[in-house]
Protein backbone atom coordinates (compact mmCIF):
# COMPACT_ATOMS: atom_id res chain seq x y z
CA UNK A 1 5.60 -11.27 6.40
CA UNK A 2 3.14 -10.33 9.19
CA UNK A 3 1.72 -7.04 7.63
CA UNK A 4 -0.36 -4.46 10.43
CA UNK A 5 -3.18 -1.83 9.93
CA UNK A 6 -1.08 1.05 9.62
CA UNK A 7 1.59 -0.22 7.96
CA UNK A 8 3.22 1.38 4.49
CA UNK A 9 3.32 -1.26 1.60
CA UNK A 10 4.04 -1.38 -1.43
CA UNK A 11 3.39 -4.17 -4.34
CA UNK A 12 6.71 -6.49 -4.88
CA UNK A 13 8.76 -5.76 -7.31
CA UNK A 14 8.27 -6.84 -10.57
CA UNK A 15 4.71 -7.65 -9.87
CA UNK A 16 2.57 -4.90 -11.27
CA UNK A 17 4.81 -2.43 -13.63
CA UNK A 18 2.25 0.04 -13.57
CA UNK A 19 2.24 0.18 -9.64
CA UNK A 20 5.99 0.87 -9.15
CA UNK A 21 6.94 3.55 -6.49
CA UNK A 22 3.21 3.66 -5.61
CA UNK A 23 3.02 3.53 -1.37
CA UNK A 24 -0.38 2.47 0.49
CA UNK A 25 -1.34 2.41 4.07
CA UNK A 26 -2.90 -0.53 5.03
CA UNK A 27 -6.63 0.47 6.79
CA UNK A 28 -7.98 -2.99 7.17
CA UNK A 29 -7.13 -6.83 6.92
CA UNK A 30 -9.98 -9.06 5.99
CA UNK A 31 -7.95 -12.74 5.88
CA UNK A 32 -5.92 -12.91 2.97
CA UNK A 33 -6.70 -9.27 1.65
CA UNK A 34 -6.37 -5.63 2.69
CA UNK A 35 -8.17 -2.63 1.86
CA UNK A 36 -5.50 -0.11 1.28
CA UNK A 37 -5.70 3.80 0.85
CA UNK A 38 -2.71 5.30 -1.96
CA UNK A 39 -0.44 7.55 0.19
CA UNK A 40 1.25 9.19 -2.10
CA UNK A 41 -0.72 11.65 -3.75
CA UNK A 42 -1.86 15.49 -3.30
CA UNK A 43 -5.79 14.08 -3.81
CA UNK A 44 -8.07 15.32 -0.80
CA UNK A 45 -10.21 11.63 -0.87
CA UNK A 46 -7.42 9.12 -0.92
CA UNK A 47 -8.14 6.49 -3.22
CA UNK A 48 -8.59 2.89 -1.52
CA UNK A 49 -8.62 -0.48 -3.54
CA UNK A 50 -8.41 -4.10 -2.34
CA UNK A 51 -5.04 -6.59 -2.15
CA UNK A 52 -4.25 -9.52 -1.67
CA UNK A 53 -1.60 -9.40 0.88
CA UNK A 54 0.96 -11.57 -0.23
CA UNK A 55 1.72 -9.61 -2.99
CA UNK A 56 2.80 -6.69 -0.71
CA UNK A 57 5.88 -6.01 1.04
CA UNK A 58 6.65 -3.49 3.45
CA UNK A 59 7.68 -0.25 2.13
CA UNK A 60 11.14 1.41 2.92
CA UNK A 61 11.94 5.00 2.15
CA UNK A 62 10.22 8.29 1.66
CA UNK A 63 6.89 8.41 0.50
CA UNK A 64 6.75 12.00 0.23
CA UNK A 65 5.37 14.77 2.34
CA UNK A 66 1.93 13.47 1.99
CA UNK A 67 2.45 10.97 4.64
């Protein structure tokens, strides 16, 4: 899958319980990993974290209004 800066992901199914229905924007790509920024929340400072980007897939749907 050929994942872009500013594209919605989400972790694959099945892959992180705890991370289901969570949607990230993807800010950078550094090789195999991304630094990603948690879309859906009503936080001011997004939170960001790091992935490795074969464990993403792109995300389909409504994230909410916090898009």
């Amino acid at each position: 899958m050929d994942i872009k800066i500013g594209d919605l992901v989400t972790f694959k199914k099945g892959l992180y319980t705890d991370e289901e229905g969570v949607v990230y924007r993807v800010l950078e790509i550094n090789g195999d990993r991304g630094v990603l920024e948690l879309v859906n929340t009503n936080m001011i400072i997004r939170p960001q974290s790091v992935a490795i980007l074969s464990e993403l897939e792109s995300f389909v749907g409504s994230a909410s209004s916090n898009l």
